[in-house]
PDB file of N, CA and C in Angstrom:
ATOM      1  N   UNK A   1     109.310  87.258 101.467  1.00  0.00           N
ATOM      2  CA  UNK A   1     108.757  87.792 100.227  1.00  0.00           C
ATOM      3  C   UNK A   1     108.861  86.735  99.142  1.00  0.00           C
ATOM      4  N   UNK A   2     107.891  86.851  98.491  1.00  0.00           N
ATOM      5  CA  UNK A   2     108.118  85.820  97.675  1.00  0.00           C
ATOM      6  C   UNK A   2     107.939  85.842  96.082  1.00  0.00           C
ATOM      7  N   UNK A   3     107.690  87.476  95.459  1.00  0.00           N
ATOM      8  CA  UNK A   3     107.883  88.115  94.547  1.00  0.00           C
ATOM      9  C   UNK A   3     108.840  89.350  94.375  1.00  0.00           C
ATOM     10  N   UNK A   4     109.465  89.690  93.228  1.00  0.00           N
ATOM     11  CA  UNK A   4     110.015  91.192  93.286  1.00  0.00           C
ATOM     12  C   UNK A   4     109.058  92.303  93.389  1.00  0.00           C
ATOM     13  N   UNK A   5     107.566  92.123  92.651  1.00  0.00           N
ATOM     14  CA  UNK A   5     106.571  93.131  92.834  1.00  0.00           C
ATOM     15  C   UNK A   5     106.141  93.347  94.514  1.00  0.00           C
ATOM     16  N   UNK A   6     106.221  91.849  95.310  1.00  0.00           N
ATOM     17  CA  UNK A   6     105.896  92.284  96.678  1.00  0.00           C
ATOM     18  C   UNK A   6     106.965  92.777  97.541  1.00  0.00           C
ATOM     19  N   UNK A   7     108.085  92.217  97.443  1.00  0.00           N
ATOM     20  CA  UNK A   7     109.519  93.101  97.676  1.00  0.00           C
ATOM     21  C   UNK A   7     109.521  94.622  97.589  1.00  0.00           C
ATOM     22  N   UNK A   8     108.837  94.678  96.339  1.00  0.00           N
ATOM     23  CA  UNK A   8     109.448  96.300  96.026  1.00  0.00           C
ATOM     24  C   UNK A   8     108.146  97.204  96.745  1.00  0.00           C
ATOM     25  N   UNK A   9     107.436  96.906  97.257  1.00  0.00           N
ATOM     26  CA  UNK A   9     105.953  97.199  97.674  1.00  0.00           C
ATOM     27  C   UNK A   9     106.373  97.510  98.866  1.00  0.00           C
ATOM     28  N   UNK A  10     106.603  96.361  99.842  1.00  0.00           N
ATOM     29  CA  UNK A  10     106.792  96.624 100.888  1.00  0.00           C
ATOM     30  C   UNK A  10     108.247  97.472 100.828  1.00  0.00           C
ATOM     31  N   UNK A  11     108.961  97.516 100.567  1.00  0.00           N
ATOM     32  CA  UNK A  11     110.327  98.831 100.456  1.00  0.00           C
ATOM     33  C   UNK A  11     109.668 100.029 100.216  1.00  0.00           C
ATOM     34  N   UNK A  12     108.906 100.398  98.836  1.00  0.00           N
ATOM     35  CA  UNK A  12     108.392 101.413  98.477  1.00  0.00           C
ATOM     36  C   UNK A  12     107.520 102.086  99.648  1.00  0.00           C
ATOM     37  N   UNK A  13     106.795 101.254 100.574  1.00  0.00           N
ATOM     38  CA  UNK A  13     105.896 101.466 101.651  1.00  0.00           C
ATOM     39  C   UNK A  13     106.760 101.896 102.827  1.00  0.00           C
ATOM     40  N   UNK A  14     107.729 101.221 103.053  1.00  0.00           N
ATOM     41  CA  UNK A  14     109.068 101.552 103.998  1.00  0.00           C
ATOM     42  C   UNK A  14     109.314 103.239 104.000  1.00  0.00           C
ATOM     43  N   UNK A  15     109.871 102.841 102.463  1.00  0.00           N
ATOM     44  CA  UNK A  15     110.569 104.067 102.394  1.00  0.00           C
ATOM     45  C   UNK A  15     109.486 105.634 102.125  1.00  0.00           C
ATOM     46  N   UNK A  16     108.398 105.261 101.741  1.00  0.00           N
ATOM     47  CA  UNK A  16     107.509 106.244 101.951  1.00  0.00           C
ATOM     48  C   UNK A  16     107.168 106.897 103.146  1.00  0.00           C
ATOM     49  N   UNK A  17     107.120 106.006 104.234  1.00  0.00           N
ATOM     50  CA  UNK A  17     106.498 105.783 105.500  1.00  0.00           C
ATOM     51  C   UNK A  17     107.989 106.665 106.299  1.00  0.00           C
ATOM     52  N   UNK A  18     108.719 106.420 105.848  1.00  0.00           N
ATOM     53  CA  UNK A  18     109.654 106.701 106.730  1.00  0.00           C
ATOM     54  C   UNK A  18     110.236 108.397 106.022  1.00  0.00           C
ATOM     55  N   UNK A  19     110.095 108.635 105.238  1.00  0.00           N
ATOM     56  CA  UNK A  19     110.011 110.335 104.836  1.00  0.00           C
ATOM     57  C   UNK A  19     109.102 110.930 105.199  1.00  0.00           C
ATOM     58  N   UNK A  20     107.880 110.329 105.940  1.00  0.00           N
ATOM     59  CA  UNK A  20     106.269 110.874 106.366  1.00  0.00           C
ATOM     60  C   UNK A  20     105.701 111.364 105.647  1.00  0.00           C
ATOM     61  N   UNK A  21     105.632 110.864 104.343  1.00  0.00           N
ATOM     62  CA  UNK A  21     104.407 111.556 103.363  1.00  0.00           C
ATOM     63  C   UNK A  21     103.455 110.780 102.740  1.00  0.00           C
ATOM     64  N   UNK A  22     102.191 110.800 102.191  1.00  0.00           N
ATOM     65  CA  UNK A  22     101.521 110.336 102.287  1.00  0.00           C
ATOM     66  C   UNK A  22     101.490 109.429 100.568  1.00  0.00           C
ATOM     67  N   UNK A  23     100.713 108.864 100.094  1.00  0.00           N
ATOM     68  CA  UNK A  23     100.961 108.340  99.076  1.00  0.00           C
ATOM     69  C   UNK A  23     100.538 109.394  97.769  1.00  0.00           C
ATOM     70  N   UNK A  24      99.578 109.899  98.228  1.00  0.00           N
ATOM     71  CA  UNK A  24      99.259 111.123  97.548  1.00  0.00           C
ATOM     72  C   UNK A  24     100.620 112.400  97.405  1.00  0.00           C
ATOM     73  N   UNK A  25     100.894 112.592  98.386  1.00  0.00           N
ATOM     74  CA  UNK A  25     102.012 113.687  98.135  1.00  0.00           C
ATOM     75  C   UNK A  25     103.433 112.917  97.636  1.00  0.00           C
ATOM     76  N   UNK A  26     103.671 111.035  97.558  1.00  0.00           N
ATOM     77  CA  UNK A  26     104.611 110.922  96.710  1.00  0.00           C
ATOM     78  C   UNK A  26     103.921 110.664  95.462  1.00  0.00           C
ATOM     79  N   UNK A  27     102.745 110.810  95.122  1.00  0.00           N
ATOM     80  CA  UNK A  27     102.287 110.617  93.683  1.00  0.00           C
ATOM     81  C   UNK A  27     102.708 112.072  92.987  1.00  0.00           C
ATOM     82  N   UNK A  28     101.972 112.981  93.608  1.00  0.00           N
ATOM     83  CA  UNK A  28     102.481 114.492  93.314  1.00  0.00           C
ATOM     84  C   UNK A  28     103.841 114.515  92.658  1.00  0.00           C
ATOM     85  N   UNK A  29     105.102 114.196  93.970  1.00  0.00           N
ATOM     86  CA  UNK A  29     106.177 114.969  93.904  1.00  0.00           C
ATOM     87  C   UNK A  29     106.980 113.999  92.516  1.00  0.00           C
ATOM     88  N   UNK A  30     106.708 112.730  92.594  1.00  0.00           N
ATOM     89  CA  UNK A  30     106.987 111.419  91.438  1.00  0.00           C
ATOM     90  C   UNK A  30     105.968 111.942  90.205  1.00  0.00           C
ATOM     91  N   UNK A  31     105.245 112.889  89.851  1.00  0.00           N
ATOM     92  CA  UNK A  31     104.191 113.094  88.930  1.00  0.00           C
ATOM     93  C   UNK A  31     103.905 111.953  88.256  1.00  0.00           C
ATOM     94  N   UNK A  32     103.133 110.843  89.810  1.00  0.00           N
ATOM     95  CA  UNK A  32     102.400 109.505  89.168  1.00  0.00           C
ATOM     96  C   UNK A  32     100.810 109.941  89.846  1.00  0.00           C
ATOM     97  N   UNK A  33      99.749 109.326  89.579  1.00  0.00           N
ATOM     98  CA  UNK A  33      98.542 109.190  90.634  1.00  0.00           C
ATOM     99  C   UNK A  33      98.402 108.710  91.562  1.00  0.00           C
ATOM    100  N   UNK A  34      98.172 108.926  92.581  1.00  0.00           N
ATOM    101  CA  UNK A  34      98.219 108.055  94.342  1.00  0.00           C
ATOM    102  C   UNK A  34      97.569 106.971  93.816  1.00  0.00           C
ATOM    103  N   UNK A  35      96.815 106.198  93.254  1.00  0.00           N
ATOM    104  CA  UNK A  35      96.247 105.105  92.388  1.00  0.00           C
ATOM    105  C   UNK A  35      96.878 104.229  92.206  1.00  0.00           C
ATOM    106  N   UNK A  36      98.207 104.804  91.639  1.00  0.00           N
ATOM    107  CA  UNK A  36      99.201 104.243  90.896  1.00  0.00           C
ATOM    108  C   UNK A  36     100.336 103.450  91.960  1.00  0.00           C
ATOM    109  N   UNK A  37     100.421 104.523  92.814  1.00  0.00           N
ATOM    110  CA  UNK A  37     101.250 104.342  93.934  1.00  0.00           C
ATOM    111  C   UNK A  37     100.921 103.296  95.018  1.00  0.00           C
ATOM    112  N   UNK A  38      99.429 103.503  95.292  1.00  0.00           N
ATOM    113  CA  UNK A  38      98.873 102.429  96.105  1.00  0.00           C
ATOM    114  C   UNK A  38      98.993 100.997  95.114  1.00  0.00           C
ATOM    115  N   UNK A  39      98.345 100.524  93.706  1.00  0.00           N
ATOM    116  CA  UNK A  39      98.921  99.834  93.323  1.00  0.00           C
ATOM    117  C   UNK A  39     100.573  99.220  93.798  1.00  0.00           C
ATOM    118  N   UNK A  40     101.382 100.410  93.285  1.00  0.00           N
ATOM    119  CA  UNK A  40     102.430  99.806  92.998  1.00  0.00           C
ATOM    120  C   UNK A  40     102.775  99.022  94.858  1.00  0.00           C
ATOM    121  N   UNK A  41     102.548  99.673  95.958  1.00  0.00           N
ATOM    122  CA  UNK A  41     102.323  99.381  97.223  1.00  0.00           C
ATOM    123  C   UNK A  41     101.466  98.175  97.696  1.00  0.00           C
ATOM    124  N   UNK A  42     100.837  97.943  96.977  1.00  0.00           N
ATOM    125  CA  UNK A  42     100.179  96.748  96.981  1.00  0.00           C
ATOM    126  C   UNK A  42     100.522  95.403  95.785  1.00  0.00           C
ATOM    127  N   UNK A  43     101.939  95.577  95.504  1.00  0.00           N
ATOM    128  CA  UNK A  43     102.589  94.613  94.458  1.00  0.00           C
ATOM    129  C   UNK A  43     101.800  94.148  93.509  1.00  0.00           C
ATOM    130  N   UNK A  44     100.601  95.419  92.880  1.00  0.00           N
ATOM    131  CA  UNK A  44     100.107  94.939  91.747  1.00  0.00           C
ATOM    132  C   UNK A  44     100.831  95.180  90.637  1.00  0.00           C
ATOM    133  N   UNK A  45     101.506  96.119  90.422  1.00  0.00           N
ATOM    134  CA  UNK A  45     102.266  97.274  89.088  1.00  0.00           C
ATOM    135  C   UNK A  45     103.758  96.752  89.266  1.00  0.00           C
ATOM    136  N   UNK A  46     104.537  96.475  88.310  1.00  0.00           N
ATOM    137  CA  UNK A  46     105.999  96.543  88.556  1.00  0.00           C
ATOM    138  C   UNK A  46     106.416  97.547  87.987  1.00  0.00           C
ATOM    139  N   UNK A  47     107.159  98.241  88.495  1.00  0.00           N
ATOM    140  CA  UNK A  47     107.640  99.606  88.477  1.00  0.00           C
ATOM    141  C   UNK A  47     108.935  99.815  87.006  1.00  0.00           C
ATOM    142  N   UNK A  48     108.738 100.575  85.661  1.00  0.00           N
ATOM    143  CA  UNK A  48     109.654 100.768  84.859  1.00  0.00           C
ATOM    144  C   UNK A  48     110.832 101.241  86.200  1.00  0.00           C
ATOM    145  N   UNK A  49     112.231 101.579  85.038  1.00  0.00           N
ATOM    146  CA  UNK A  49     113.178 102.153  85.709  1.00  0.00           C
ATOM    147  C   UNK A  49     112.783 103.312  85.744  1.00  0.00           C
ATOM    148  N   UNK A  50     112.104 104.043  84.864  1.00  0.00           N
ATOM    149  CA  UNK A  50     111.688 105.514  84.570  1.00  0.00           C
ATOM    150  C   UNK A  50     110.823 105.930  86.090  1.00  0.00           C
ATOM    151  N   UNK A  51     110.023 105.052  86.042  1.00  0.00           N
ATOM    152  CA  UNK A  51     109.349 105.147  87.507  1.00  0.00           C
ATOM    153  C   UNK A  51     110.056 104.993  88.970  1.00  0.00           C
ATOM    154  N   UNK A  52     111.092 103.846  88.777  1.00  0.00           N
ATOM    155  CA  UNK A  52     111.806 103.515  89.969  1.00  0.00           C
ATOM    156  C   UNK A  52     112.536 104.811  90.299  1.00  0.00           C
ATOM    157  N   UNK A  53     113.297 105.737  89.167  1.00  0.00           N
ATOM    158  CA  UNK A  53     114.192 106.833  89.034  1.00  0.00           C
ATOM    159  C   UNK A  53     113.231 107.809  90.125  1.00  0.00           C
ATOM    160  N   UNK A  54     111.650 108.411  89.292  1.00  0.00           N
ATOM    161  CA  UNK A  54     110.907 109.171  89.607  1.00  0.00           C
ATOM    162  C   UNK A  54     110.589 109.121  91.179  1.00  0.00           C
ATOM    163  N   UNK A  55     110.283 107.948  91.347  1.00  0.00           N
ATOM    164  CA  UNK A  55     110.115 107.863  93.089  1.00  0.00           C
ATOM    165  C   UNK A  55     111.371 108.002  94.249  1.00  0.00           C
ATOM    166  N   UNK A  56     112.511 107.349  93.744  1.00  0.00           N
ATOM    167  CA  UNK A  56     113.480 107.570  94.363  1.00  0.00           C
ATOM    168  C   UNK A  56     114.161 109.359  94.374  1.00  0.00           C
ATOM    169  N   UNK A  57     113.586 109.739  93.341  1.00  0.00           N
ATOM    170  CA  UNK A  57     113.876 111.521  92.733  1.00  0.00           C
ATOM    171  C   UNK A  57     113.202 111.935  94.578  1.00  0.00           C
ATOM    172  N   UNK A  58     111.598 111.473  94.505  1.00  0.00           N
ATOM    173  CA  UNK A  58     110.750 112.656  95.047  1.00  0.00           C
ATOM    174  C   UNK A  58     110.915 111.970  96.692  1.00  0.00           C
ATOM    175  N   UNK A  59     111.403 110.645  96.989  1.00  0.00           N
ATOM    176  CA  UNK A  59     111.426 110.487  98.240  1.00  0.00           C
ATOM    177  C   UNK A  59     113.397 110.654  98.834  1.00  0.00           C
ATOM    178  N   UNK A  60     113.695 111.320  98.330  1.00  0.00           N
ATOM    179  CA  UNK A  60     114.952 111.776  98.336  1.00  0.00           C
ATOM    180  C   UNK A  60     116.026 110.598  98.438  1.00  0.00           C
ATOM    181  N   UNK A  61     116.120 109.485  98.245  1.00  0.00           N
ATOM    182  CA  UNK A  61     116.674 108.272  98.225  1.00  0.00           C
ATOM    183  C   UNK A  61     117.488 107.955  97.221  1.00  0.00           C
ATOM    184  N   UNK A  62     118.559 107.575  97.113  1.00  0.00           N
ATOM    185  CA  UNK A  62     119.508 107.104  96.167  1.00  0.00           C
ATOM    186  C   UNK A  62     118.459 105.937  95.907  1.00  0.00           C
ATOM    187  N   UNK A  63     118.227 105.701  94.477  1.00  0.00           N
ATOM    188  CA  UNK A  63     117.332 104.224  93.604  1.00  0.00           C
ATOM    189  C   UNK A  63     117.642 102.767  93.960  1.00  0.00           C
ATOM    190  N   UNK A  64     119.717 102.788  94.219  1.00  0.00           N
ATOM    191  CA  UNK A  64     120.126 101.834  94.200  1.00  0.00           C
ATOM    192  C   UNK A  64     119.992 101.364  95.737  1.00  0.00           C
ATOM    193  N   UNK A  65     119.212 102.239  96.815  1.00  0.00           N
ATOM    194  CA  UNK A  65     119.338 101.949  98.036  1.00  0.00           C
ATOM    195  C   UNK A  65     117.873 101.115  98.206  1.00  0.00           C
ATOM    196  N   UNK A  66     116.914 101.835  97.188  1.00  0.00           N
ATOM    197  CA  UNK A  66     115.709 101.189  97.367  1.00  0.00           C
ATOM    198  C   UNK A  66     115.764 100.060  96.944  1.00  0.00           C
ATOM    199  N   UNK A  67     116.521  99.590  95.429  1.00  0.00           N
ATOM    200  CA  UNK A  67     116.750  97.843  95.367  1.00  0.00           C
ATOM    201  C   UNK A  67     117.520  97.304  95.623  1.00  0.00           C
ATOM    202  N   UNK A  68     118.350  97.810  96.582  1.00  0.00           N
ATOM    203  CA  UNK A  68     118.874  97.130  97.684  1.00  0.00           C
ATOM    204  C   UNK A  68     118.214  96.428  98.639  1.00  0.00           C
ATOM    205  N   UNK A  69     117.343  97.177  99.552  1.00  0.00           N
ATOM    206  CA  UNK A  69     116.213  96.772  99.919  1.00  0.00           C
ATOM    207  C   UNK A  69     115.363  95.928  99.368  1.00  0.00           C
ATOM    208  N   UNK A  70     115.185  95.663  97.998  1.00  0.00           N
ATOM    209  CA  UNK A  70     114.075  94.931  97.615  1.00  0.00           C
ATOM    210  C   UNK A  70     114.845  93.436  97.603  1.00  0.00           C
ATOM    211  N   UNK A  71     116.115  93.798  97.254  1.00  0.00           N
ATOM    212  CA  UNK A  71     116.991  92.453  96.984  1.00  0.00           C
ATOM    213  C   UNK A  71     117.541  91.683  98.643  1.00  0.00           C
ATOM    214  N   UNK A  72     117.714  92.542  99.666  1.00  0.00           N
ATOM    215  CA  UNK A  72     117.603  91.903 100.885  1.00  0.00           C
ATOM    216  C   UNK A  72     115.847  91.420 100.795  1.00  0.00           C
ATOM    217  N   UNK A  73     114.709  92.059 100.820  1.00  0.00           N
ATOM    218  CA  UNK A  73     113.399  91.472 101.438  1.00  0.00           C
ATOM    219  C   UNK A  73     113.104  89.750 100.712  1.00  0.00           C
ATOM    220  N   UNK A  74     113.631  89.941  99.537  1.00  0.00           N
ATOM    221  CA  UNK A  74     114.003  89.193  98.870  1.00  0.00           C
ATOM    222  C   UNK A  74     114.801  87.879  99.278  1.00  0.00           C
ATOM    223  N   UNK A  75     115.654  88.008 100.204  1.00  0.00           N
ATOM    224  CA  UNK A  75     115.968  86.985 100.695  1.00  0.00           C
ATOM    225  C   UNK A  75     117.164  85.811 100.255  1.00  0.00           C
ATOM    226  N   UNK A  76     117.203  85.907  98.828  1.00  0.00           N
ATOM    227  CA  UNK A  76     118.145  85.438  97.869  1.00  0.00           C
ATOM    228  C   UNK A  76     118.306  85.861  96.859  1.00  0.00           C
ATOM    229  N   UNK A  77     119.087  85.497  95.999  1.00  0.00           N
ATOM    230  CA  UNK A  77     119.531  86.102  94.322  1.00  0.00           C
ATOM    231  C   UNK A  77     118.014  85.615  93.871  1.00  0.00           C
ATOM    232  N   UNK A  78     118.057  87.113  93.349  1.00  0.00           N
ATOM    233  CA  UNK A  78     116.405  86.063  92.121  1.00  0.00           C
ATOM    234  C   UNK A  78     116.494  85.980  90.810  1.00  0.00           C
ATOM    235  N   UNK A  79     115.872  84.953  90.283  1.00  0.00           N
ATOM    236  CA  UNK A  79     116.100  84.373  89.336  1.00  0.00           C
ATOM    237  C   UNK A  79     115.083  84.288  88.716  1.00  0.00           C
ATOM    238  N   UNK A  80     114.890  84.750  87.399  1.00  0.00           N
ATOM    239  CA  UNK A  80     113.551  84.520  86.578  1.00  0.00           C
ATOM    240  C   UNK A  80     113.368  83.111  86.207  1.00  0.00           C
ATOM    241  N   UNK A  81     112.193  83.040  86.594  1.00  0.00           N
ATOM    242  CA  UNK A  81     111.516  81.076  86.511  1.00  0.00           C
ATOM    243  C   UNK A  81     111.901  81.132  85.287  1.00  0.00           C
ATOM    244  N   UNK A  82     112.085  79.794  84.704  1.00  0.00           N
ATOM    245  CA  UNK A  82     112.380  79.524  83.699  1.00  0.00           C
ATOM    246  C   UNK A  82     110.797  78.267  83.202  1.00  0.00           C
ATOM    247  N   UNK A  83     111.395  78.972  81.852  1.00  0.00           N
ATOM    248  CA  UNK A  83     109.895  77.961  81.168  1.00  0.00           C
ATOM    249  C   UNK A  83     109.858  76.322  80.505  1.00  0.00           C
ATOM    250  N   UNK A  84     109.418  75.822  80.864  1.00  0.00           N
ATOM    251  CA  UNK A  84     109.201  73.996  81.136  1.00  0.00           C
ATOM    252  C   UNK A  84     109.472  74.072  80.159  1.00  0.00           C
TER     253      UNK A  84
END
């Protein structure tokens, strides 16, 4: 992985995939739009905490397990680039 937005995409996709519901029924139960969700699944959107909370709420997951996950796909400590 080579972003936190694609990190958290592929986790978010994980962990969706693996409760068996569809992106639509975690848009529902997260009261986001499946739109939103596929975005965020496709590492376009980076997710507030408000949102990270909401999804981890409706896919029954402790939050800190999902960026856990993002921080293993991740591969190392990340570090915000710094500016020249």
């Amino acid at each position: 992985m080579s972003t936190p937005e694609q990190a958290f995409a592929k986790a978010l996709r994980e962990f969706r995939r693996k409760s068996s519901i569809s992106q639509e029924e975690l848009g529902f139960e997260s009261g986001y739009h499946r739109t939103y969700i596929s975005m965020l699944e496709r590492g376009k959107m980076n997710p507030s905490l408000r949102t990270l909370l909401s999804l981890a709420t409706a896919l029954k997951t402790p939050a800190a397990e999902i960026v856990t996950r993002v921080e293993r796909l991740l591969g190392a400590p990340w570090q915000r680039p710094r500016n020249p």
